[in-house]
Protein backbone atom coordinates (compact mmCIF):
# COMPACT_ATOMS: atom_id res chain seq x y z
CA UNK A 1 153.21 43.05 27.07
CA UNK A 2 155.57 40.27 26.01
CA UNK A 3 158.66 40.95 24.46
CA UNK A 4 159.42 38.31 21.89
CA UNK A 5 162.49 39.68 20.59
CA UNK A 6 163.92 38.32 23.91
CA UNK A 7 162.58 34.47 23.39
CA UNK A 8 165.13 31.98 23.19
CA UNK A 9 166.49 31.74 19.13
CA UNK A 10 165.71 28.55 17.57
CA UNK A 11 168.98 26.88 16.03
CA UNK A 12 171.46 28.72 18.33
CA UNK A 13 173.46 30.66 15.78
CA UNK A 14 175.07 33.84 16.36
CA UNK A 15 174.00 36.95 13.95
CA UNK A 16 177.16 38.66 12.69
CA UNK A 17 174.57 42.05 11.59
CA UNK A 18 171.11 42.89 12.05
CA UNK A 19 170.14 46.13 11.80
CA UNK A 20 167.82 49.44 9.41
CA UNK A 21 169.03 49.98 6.39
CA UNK A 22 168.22 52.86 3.89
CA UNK A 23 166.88 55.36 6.76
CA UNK A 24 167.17 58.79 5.46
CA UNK A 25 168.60 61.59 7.85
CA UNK A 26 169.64 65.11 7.49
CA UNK A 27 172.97 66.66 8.25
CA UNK A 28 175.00 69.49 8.46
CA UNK A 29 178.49 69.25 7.94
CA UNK A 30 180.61 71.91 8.84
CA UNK A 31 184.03 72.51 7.21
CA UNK A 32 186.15 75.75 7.82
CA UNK A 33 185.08 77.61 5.01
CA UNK A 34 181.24 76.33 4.56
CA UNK A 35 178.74 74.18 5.74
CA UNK A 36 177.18 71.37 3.83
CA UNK A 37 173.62 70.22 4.18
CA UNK A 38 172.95 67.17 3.08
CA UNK A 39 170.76 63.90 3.39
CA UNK A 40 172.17 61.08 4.57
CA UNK A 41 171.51 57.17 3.99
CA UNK A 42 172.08 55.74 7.04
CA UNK A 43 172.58 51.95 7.89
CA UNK A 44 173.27 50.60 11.78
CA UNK A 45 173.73 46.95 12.35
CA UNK A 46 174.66 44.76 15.98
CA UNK A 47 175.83 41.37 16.12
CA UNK A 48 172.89 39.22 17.81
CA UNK A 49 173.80 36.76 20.79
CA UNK A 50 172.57 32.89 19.72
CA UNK A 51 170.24 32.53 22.45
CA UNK A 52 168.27 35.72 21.60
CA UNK A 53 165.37 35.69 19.07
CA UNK A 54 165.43 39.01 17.42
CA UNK A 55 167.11 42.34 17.85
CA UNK A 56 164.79 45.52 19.17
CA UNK A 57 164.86 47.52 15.74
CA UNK A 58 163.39 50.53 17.39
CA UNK A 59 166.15 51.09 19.81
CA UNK A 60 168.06 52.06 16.40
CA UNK A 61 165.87 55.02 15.79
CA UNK A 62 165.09 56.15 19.14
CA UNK A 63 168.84 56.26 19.94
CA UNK A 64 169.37 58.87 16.85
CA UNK A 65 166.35 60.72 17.73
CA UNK A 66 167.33 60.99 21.64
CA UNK A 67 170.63 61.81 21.01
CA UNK A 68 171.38 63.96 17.80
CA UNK A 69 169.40 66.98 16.64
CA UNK A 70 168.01 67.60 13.41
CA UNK A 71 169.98 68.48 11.24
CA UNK A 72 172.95 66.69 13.29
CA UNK A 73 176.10 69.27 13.28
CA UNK A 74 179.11 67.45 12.94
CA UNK A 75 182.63 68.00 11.37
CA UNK A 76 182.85 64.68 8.92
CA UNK A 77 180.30 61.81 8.73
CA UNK A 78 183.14 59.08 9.85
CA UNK A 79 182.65 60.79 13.40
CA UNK A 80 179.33 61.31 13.22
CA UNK A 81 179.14 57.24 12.55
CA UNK A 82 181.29 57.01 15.61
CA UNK A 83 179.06 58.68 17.94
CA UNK A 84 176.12 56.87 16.53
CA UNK A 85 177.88 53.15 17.11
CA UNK A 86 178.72 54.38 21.00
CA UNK A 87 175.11 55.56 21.10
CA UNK A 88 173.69 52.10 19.64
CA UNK A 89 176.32 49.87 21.90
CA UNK A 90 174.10 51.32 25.31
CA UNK A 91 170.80 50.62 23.40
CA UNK A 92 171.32 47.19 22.41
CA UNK A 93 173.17 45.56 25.71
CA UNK A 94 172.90 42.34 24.09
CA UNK A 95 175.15 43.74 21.33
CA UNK A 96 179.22 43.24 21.48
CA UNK A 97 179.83 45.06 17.65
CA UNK A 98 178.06 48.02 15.98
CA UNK A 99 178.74 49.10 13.00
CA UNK A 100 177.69 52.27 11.51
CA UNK A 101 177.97 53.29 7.30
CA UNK A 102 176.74 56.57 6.43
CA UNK A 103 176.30 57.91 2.83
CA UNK A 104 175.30 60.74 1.08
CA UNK A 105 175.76 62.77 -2.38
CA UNK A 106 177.81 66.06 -2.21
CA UNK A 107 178.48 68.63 -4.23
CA UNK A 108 182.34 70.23 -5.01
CA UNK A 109 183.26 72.77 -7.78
CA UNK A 110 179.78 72.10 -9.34
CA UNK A 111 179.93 68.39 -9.33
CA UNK A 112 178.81 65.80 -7.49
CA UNK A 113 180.25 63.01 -5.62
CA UNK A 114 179.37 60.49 -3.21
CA UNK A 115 180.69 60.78 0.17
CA UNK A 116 181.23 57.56 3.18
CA UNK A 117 181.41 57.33 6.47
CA UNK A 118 181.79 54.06 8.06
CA UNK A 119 182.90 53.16 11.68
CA UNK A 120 183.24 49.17 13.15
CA UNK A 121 183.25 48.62 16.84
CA UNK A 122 185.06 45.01 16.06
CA UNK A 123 187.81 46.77 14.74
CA UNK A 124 188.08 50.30 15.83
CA UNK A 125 188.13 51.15 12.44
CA UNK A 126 186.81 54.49 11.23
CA UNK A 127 186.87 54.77 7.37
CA UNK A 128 186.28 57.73 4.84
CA UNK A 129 185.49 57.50 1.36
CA UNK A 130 184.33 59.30 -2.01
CA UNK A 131 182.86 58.09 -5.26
CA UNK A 132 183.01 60.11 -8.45
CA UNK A 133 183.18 59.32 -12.22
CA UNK A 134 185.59 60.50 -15.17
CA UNK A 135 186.08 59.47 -18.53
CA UNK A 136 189.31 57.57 -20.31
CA UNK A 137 189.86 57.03 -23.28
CA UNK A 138 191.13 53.09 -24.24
CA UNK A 139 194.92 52.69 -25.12
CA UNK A 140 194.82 49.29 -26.88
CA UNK A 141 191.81 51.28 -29.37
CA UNK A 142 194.25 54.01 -29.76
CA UNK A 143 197.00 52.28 -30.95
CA UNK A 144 194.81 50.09 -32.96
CA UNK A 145 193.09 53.05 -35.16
CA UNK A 146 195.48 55.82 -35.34
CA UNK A 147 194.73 57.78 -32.63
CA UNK A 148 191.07 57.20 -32.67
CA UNK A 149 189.59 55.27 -29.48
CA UNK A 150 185.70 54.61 -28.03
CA UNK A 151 185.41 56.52 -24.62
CA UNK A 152 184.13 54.97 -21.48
CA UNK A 153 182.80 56.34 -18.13
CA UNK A 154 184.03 55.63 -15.32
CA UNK A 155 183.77 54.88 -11.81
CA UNK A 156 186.25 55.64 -9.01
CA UNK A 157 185.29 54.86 -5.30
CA UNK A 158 188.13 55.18 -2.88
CA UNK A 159 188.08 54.37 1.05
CA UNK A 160 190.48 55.05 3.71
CA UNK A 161 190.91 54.44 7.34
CA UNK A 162 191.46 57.14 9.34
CA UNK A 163 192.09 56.80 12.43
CA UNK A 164 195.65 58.34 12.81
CA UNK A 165 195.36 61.14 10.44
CA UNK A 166 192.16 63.81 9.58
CA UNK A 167 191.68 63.64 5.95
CA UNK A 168 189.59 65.70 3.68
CA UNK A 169 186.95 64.55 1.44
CA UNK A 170 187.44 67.04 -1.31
CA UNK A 171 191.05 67.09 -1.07
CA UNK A 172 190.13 62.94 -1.86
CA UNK A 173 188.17 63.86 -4.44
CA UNK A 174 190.80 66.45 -6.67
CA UNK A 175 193.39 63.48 -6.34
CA UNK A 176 190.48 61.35 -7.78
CA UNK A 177 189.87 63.74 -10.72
CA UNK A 178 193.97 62.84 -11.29
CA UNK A 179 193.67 59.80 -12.10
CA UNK A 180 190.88 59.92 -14.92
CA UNK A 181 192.17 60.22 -18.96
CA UNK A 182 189.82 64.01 -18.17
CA UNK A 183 187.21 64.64 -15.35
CA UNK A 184 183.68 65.17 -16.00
CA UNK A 185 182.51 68.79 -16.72
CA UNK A 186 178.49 69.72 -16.54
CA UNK A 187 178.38 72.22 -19.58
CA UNK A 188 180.96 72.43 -22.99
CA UNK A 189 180.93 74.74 -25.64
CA UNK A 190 182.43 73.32 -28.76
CA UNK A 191 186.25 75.21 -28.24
CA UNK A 192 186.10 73.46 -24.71
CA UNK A 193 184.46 70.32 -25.56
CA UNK A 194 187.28 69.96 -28.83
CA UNK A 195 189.91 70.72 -26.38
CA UNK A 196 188.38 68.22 -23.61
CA UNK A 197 188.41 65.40 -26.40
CA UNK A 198 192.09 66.15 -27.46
CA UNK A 199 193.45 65.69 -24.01
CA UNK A 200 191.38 62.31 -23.45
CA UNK A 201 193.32 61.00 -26.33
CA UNK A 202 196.50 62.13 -25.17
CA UNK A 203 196.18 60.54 -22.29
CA UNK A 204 194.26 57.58 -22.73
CA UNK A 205 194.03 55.02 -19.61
CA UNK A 206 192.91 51.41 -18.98
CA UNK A 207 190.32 51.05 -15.83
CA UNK A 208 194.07 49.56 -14.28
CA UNK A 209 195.91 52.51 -15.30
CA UNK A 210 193.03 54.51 -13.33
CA UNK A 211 193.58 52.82 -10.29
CA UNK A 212 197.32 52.44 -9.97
CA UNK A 213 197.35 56.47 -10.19
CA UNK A 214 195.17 56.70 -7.14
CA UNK A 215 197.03 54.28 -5.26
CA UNK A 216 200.46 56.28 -6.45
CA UNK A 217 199.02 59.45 -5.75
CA UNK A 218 197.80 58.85 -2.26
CA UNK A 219 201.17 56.69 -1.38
CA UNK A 220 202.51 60.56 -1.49
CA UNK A 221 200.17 61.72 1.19
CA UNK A 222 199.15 59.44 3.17
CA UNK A 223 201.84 56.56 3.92
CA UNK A 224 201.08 53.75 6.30
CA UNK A 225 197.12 54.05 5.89
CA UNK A 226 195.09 51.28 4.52
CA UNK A 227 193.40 51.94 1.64
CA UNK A 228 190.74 50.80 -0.96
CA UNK A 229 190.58 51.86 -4.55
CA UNK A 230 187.89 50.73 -7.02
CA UNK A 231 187.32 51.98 -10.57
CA UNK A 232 184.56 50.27 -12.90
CA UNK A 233 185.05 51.35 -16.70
CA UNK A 234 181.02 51.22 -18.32
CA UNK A 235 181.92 49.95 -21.56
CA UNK A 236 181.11 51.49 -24.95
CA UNK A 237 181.38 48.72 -27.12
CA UNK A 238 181.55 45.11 -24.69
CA UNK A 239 178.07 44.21 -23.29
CA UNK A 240 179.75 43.99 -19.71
CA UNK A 241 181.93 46.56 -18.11
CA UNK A 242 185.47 46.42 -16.51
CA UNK A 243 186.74 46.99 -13.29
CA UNK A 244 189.91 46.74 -11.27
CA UNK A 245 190.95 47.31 -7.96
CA UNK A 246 194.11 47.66 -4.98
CA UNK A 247 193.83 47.39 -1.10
CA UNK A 248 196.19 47.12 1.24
CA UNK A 249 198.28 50.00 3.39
CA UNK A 250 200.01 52.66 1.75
């Protein structure tokens, strides 16, 4: 039978990705004191030469089904996406990059946070990060109305290479709660709830003010590693929402 994905290409341009995207897969990560289960959402891309038509998309499954168990075991998901690029790089010979992202929604101290693995062949770059949500409380609306402000949730997502240091995603994710004007909590009685609402005001925070926290907060830790931080503020009162955001290394 012929195999077309092998034709010449038409145009002779080079494919930077082509890959699956949004295959689900189990896991089990396994940390000193628990193990996690979890479903992951998994997305595997290879650059495609310019003289080759299409890329064989079922290598990409047949590689994780060959090679991992289910539930894969594995320490953090930035190694797991490791293994799977070296895995993918002998399927696809054609192939000079992989690149690997894994995601997947955790749970820590009864809330829940998104967790990233992603690992680039071109680089050599293995990256770990979280994504959680707080609420602040706006400064300008503060001093504007006495001490009275509209409340916004929002958005943190933080990612960091780590390739010369082991890093913890739910040590990442108590630095994240840091940063917020109060972190989220799932239930409040009123004491709790009038007590969560007093602190937001004393410490209000602009989406900026959110971010420059992280980035200050991690400097403390982890010095010399490049870094990500995003924070999108959902707006209570604009129809739009706010964001802000630092990269660069540590």
């Amino acid at each position: 039978m012929k195999d077309v994905q092998n034709d010449i290409a038409s145009h002779g341009i080079k494919l930077s990705k082509v890959g699956i995207v949004n295959l689900e897969y189990p896991v089990r990560i396994k940390r000193p004191d628990r193990v996690h289960e979890a479903i992951l959402q998994v997305k595997v891309s290879v650059d495609l030469p310019k003289n080759q038509k299409g890329a064989h998309i079922s290598r990409f499954i047949e590689k994780i089904e060959e090679n991992f168990s289910i539930p894969q075991e594995t320490e953090s998901i930035e190694d797991l996406a490791e293994r799977i690029v070296e895995e993918q790089l002998k399927a696809h010979k054609y192939a000079k990059n992989a690149i690997v992202e894994l995601r997947a929604k955790r749970d820590y101290k009864r809330k829940i946070y998104e967790l990233l693995g992603r690992y680039d062949t071109a680089s050599k770059k293995k990256t770990i990060g979280v994504k959680l949500a707080g609420t602040i409380a706006c400064p300008c609306a503060i001093e504007l109305n006495g001490g009275q402000s509209h409340n916004q949730r929002a958005i943190l997502s933080l990612e960091m290479q780590t390739n010369s240091k082991k890093m913890n995603a739910e040590h990442l994710v108590e630095v994240c709660e840091q940063c917020f004007s109060t972190p989220l909590q799932l239930m409040l009685k009123r004491p709790v709830e009038r007590e969560i609402v007093k602190q937001m005001h004393r410490n209000p925070m602009f989406v900026e003010d959110v971010v420059r926290k992280c980035v200050y907060l991690l400097k403390k830790e982890f010095k010399g590693c490049f870094c990500r931080v995003n924070c999108v503020s959902k707006e209570s009162i604009h129809p739009f929402d706010v964001f802000a955001e630092w990269s660069g290394v540590l």
